[in-house]
Structure formats: structure tokens, C-alpha cells
Protein backbone atom coordinates (compact mmCIF):
# COMPACT_ATOMS: atom_id res chain seq x y z
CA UNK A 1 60.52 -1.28 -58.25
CA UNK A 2 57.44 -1.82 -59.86
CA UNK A 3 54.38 -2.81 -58.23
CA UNK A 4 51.93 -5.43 -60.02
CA UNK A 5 48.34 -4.00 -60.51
CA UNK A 6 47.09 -7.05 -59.05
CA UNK A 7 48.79 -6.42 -55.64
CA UNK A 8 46.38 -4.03 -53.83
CA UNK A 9 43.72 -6.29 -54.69
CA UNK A 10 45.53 -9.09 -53.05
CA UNK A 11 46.02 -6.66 -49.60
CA UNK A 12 41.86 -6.16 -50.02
CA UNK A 13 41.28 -9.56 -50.38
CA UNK A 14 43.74 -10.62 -46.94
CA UNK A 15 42.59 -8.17 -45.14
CA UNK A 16 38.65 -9.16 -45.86
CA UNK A 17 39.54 -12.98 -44.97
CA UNK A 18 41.58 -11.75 -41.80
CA UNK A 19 38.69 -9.65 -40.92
CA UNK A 20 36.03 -12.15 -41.65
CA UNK A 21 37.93 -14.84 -40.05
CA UNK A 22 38.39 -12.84 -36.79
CA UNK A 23 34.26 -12.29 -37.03
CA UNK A 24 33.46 -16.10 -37.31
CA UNK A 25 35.90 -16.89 -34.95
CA UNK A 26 34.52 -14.20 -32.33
CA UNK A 27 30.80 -15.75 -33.44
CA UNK A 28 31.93 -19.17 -32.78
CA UNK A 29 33.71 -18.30 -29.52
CA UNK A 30 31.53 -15.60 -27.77
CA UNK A 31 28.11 -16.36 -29.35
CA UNK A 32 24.72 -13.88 -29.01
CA UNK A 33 23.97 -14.53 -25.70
CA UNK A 34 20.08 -15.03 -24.75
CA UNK A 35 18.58 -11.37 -23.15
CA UNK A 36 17.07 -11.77 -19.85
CA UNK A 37 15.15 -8.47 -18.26
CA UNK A 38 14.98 -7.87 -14.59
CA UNK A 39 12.54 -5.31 -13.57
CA UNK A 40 12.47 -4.15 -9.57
CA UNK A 41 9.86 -1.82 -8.66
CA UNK A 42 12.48 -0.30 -6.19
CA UNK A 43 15.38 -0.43 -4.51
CA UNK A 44 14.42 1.39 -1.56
CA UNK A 45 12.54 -1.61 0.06
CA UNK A 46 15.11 -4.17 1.36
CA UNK A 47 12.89 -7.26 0.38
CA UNK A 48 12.74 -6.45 -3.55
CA UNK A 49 16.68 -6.01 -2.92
CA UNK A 50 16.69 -9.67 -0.81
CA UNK A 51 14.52 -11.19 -4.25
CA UNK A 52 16.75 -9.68 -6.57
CA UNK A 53 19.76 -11.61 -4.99
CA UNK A 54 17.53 -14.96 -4.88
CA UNK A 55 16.72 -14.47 -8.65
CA UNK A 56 20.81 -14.17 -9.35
CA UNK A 57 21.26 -16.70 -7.42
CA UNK A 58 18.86 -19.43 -8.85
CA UNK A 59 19.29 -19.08 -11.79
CA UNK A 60 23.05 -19.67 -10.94
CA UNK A 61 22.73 -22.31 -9.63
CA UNK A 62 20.82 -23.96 -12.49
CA UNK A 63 23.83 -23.09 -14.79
CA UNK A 64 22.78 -19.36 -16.12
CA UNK A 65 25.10 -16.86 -15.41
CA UNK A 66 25.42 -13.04 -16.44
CA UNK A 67 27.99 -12.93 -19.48
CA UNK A 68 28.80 -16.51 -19.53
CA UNK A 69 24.81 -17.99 -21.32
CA UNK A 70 22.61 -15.38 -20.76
CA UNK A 71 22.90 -11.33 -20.86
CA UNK A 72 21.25 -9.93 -17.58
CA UNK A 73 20.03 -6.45 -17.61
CA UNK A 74 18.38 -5.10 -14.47
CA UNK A 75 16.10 -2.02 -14.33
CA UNK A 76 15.34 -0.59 -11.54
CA UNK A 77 12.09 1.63 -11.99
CA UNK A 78 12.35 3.65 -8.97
CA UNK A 79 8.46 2.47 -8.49
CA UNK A 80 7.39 4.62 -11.00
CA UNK A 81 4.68 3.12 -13.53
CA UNK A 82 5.76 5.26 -16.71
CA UNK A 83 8.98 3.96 -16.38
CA UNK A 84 7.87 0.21 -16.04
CA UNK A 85 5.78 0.75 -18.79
CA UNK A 86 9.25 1.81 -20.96
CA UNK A 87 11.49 -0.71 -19.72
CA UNK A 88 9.15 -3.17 -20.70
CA UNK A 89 8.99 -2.08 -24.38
CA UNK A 90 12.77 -1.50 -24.05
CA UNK A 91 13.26 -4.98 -23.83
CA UNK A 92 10.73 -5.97 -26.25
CA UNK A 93 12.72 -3.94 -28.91
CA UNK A 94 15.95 -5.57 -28.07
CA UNK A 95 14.17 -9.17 -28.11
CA UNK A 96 14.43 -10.32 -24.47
CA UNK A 97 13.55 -13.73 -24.42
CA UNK A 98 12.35 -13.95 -21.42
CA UNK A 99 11.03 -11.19 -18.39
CA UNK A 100 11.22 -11.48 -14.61
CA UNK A 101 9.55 -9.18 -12.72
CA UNK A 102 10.01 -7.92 -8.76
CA UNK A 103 7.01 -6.90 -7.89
CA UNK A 104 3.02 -7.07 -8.97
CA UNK A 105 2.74 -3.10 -10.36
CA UNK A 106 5.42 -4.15 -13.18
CA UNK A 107 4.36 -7.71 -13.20
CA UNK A 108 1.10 -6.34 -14.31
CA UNK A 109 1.93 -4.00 -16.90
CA UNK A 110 4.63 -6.18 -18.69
CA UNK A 111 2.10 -8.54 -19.36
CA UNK A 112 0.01 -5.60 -20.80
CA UNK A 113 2.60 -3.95 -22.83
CA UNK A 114 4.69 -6.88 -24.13
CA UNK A 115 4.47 -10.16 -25.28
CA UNK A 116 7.49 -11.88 -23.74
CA UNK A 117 7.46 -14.76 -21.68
CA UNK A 118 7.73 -13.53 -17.75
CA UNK A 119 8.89 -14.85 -14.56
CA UNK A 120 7.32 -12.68 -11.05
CA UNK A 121 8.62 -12.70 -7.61
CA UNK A 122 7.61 -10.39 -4.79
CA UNK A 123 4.04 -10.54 -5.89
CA UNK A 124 1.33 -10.77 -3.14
CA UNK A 125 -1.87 -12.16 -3.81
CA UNK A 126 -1.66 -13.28 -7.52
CA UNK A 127 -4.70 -15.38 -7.90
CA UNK A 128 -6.48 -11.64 -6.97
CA UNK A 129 -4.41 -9.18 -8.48
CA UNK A 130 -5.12 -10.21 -12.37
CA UNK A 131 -2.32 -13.30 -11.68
CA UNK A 132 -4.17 -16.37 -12.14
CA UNK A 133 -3.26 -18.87 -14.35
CA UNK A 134 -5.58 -18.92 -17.36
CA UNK A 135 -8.02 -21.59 -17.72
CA UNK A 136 -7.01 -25.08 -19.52
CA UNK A 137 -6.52 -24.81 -23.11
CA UNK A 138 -5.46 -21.37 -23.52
CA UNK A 139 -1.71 -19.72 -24.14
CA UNK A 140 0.08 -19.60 -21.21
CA UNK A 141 2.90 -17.14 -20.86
CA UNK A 142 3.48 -16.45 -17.27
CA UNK A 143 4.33 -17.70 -13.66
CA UNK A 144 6.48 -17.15 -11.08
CA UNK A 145 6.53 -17.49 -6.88
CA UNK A 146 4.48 -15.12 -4.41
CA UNK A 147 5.95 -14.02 -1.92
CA UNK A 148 1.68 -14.69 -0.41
CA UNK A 149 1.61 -16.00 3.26
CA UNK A 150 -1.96 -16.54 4.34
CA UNK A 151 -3.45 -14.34 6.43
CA UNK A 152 -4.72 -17.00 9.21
CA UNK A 153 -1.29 -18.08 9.92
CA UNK A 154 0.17 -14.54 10.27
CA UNK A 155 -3.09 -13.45 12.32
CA UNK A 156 -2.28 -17.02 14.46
CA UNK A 157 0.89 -15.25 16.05
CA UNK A 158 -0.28 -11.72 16.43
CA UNK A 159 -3.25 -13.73 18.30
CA UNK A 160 -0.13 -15.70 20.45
CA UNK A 161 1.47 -12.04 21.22
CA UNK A 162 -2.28 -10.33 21.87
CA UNK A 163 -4.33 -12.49 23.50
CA UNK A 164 -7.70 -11.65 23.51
CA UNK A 165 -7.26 -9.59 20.84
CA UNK A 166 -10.82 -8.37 19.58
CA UNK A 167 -10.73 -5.32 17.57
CA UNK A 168 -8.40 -5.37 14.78
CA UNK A 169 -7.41 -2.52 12.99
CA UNK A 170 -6.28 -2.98 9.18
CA UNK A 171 -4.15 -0.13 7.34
CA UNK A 172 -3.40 0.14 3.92
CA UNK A 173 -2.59 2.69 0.72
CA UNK A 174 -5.04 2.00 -2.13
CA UNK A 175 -2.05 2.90 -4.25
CA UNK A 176 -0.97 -0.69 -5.51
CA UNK A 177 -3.54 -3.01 -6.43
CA UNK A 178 -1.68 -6.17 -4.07
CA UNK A 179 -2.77 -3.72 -1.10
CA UNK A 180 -6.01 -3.67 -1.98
CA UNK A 181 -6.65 -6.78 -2.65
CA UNK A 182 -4.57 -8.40 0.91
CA UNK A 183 -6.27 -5.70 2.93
CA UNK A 184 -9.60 -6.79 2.02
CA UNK A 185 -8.62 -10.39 2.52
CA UNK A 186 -7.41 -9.66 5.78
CA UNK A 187 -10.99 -8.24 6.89
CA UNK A 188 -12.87 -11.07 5.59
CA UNK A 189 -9.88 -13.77 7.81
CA UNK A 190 -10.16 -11.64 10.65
CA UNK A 191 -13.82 -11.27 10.95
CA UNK A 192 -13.71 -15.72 10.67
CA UNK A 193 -11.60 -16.03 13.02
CA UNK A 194 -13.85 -14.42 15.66
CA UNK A 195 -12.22 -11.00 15.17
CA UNK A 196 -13.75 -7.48 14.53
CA UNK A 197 -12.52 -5.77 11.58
CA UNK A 198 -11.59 -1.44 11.89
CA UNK A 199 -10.54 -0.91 8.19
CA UNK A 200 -9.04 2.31 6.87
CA UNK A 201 -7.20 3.26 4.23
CA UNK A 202 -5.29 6.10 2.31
CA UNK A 203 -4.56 7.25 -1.27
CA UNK A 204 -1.10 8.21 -0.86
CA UNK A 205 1.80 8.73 1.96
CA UNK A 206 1.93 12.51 2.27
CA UNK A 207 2.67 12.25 6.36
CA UNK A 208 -0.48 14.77 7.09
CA UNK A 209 -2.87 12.23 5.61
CA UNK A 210 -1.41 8.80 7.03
CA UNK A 211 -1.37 10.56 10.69
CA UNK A 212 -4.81 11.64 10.53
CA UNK A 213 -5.98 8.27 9.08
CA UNK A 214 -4.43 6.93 11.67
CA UNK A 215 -5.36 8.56 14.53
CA UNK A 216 -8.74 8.13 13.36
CA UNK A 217 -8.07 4.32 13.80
CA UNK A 218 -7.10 4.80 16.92
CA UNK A 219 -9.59 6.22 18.26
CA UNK A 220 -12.10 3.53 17.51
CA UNK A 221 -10.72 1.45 20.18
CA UNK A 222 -8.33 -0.81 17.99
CA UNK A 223 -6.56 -3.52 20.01
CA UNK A 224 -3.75 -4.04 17.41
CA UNK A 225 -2.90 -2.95 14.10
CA UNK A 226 -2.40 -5.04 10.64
CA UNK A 227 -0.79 -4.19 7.60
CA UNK A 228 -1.16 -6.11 4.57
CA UNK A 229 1.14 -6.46 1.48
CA UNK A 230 1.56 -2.68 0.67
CA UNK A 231 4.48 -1.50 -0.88
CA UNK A 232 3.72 2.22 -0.47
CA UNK A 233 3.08 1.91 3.50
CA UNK A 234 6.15 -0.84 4.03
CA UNK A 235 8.55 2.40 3.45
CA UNK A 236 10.83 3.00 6.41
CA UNK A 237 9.64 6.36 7.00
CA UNK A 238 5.97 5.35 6.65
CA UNK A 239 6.66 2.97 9.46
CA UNK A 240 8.23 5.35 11.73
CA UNK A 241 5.42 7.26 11.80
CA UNK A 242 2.97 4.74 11.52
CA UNK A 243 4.50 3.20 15.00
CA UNK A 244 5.08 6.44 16.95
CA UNK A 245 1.55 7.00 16.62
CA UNK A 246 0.79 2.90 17.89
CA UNK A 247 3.31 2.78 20.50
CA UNK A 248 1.72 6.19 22.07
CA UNK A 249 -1.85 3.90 22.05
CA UNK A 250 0.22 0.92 23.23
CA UNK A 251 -1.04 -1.04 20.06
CA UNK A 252 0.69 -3.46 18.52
CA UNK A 253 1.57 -3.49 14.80
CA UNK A 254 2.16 -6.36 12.37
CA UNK A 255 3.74 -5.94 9.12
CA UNK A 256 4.46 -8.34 6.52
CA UNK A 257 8.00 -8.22 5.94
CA UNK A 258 10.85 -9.22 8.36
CA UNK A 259 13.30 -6.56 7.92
CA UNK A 260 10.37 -3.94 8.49
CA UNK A 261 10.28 -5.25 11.78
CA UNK A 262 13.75 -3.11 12.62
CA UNK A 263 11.53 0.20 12.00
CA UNK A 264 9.05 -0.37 15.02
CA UNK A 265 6.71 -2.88 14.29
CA UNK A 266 6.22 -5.73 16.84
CA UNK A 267 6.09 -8.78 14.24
CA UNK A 268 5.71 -10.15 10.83
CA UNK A 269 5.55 -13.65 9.50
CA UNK A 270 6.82 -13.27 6.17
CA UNK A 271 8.50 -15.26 3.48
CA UNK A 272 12.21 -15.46 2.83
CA UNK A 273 12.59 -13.11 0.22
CA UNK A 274 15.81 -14.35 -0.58
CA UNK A 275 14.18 -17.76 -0.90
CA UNK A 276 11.66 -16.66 -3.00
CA UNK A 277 14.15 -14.74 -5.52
CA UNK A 278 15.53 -18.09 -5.77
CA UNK A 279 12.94 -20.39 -6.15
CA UNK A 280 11.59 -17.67 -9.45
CA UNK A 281 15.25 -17.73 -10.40
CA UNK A 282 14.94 -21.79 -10.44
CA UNK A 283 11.65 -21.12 -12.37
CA UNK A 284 13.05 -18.71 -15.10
CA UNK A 285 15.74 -21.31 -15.96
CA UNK A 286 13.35 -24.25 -16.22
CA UNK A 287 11.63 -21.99 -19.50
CA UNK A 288 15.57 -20.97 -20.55
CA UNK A 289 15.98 -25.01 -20.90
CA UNK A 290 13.34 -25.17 -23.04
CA UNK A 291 10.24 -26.39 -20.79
CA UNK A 292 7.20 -24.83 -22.15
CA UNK A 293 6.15 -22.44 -19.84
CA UNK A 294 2.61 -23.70 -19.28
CA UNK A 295 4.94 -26.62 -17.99
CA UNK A 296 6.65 -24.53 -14.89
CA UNK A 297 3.84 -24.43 -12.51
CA UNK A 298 3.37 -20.87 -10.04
CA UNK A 299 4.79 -21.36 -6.50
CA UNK A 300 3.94 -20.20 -2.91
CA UNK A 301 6.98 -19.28 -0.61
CA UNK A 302 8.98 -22.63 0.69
CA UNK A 303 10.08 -20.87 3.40
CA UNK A 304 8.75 -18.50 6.45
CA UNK A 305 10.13 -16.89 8.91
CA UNK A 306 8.66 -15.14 12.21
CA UNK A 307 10.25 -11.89 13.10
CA UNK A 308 10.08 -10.49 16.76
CA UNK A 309 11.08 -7.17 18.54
CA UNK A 310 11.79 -7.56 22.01
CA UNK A 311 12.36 -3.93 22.92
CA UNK A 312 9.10 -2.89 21.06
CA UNK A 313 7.66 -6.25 23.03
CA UNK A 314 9.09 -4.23 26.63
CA UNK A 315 8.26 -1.04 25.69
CA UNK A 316 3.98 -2.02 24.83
CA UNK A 317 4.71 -3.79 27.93
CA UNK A 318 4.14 -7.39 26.65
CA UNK A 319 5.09 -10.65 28.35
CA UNK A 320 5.56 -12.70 25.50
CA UNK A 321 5.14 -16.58 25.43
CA UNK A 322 7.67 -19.15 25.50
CA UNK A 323 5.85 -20.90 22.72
CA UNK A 324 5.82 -17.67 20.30
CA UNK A 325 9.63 -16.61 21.04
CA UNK A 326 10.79 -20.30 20.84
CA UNK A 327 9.33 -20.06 16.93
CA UNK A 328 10.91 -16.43 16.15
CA UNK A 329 13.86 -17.19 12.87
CA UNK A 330 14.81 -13.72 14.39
CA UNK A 331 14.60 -11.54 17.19
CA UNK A 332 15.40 -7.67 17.29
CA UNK A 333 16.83 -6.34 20.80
């Protein structure tokens, strides 16, 4: 049988309109999908964790989910600054369209290293940490919901669980710049509200240095202990030594996360984190629709709860008030 010349051109030419069919028709059907970037400064804290969830879950429920519109990758820098610093230029080589951030550390340094658009959550104090909106008339790139409770209103129940609380001890880790800047808010707060300010602080956690530190607090007569937005010093284990050193001193500590309550603190008035991770999520899909980002305004936490625990309450020896308890969103026994 003889074969025409013109017949393995013919198989070419079918098989480059099957193939080229089946690669519009996989175009048409499952389109490039928009890259989002997640960066969390850790996993190890239960609150970035709680905001990551939010994030998913806002931008859900505004209509943006993970292989359906939008390609979600999520980095988790093990709060390491080097390897914010490459995540973000990661993403800027793949063409993210759009950054949202867990955390102030990589907040900060996307901005610096990229030029993407950017969503933040689990920022504290963003109006002092280099956050701030820019003034009218310039490019706007950026916003996103703190996870920022003010100071007076978490000093209001540590005063409802001390009374006549005077001396007022603040720790924090000069480590993150959101420490820094809360722990020197909460001096100037505490000092207006009639309240004398014992600061200290530390460069790191090696145990050695936050015991001494702290024992050096203590012995200047400190009625109660604060800790501000401080990533470093908000570690489980940091806590746990932090209140076996307190509870010895019968001083109260107040944190500013609700789950850290569980590792021996006696309080915190905190935001929802999950909350929060949603209202950013809410935020980051605003910009996806197409609203200029100069357009999506920075928020504060909707939500807060009060955290209490009862057996650290019994164990300082506290008799706390019916007013404070009947406010608690939780209580640990």
C-alpha cells in the first residue's frame, strides 16, 4: 500500500489543532488565576494562626477562594527577617498582585523590598511603627486592620482586678519595633492615668537575661506587671517563666493576647484575632474587585474580648469583682 507524501503532514497538522485546541480550551476553562501572598511571621504564636484563618475566611466570604479566582500561597517565615525579606521578592518575581501580611516585622519590610499592593493584620501600633497612611495626594499602596487596643481601656480592667494599683511595671523585648513602640505608649497612659511607670526591657529571650531583668523589676516594688504588643515575649515559654517569677511576688501580669492568658497570666483585653483576619481578608478583596486601594480605608479591631484566669485569680489571692467577671468573653479555671 502506498502512502501519499502528503499524509504525515496531515497527522502534524491534527495533532497541532488537537493540541492547540485542548490549550485554548484549558485557557478558556481554567484561566491564570490572580496570585495572592500570605506572609505569617510564625506559626508558633496561636493569634497569627487565629488571623490567618480570619484572612481565609474573609476573603471567602466576599467570593475569593484558593483555586477557584485567586491562587493563595502562604509563607510562613518562621519569624525570621532574611526569610521575609525573600518571600517578599519571591512573590514579586512571580507577579503577586496583591500582599497580605501577619504581622508588622514583614509588614514592614514588604513594603521596603517590593512594590505590590499589601493588606496587614496582626499589626500593633501602625500609626507608630512606620504604618501611617501617607499624607493626601500621594500614592497609596497599603492598609489593612490592627489588631491595636488602646492602652487606657486594657489598663481600665487590670485597674478593676488591682485596685489601688500604683506602681506599674512594663516589660518588653526591644526586638520588634511594635514592642517598642506599645511599651513606650503604655508608660506615657499609665503615668496619665495617675499611675507610676517601672519600665524595663531586654534585647532578646535567652532565659538568663529575661529572669534577671525581671527580678530586677521586682524588686522595685512593682504592684503589677504589663506587657505590651511583643511578639518575642508573648512566646509560651517566655510566659512561663515570666509568671513563675510574678506569682512568687504575688504580682499580677497582663498580656495582650487572650490565648496567652492559658500560660499564667491573670488577664488580657485583646482583639479577636480571628475577627481581625477577617475583617483584612474583607479588605484584601475590596482591592481584588478593583477599588483603588487609597479607597479601602485602615481599620481598628471590631471586636474585643476580656480574658480571665480564675485559678491564677485564687492562687495571687484575688477577690475579683462581679462587675469585671460579668464582662470576661472567657474565663480559664
Amino acid at each position: 500500500m502506498k502512502i501519499s507524501p502528503q499524509y504525515p503532514v496531515r497527522i502534524v497538522l491534527g495533532l497541532i489543532l488537537v493540541l492547540g485546541g485542548i490549550y485554548v480550551g484549558h485557557w478558556v476553562l481554567f484561566p491564570d488565576l490572580p496570585l495572592v501572598g500570605v506572609i505569617q511571621w510564625t506559626q508558633e504564636i496561636k493569634a497569627y494562626e487565629e488571623s490567618l484563618q480570619g484572612v481565609i475566611e474573609g476573603l471567602r466570604e466576599e467570593g475569593y477562594q484558593d483555586g477557584l479566582n485567586i491562587r493563595l500561597e502562604i509563607r510562613n517565615v518562621h519569624g525570621e527577617r532574611d526569610e521575609a525579606a525573600a518571600a517578599s521578592r519571591d512573590f514579586q518575581k512571580k507577579g503577586a498582585q496583591l500582599l497580605i501580611t501577619l504581622g508588622t516585622v514583614p509588614t514592614l519590610i514588604a513594603l521596603k523590598v517590593t512594590k505590590i499592593p499589601l493588606v496587614y493584620t496582626t499589626v500593633g501600633a501602625p500609626n507608630i511603627t512606620g504604618l501611617s497612611r501617607p499624607a493626601a495626594g500621594k500614592s497609596i499602596r497599603f492598609t489593612g486592620t490592627s489588631m491595636e487596643v488602646p492602652i487606657q481601656e486594657q489598663l481600665r480592667f487590670l485597674l478593676m482586678a488591682r485596685p489601688g494599683l500604683k506602681r506599674l511595671g512594663i516589660l518588653f523585648c526591644k526586638a520588634t519595633p511594635q514592642a517598642v513602640a506599645t511599651g513606650e505608649e503604655a508608660k506615657k497612659v499609665s503615668r496619665s492615668m495617675g499611675l507610676t511607670p517601672v519600665l524595663q526591657t531586654v534585647t532578646d529571650d535567652r532565659p538568663e537575661l529575661l529572669t534577671q531583668t525581671l527580678t530586677d523589676l521586682l524588686h522595685q516594688r512593682i504592684e503589677a506587671l504589663f506587657i505590651p504588643t511583643d511578639p518575642v515575649l508573648s512566646q509560651p515559654e517566655n510566659l512561663r517563666i515570666i509568671c513563675g517569677l510574678t506569682m512568687r511576688s504575688l504580682v499580677p501580669v497582663m498580656v495582650p493576647s487572650g490565648d496567652s492568658v492559658a500560660y499564667g497570666p491573670l488577664l488580657a483585653y485583646s482583639c479577636d484575632f480571628v475577627e481581625m483576619g477577617r475583617q483584612a481578608g474583607r479588605q484584601a478583596a475590596r482591592f481584588l474587585k478593583g477599588v483603588p486601594m487609597d479607597q479601602v480605608p485602615p481599620e481598628s479591631p471590631n471586636i474585643k474580648r476580656l480574658t480571665i484566669n480564675l485559678k491564677v485569680a485564687q492562687d495571687l489571692g484575688f477577690l475579683l469583682p462581679r462587675q469585671l467577671l460579668c464582662q470576661a468573653y472567657q474565663l480559664y479555671q
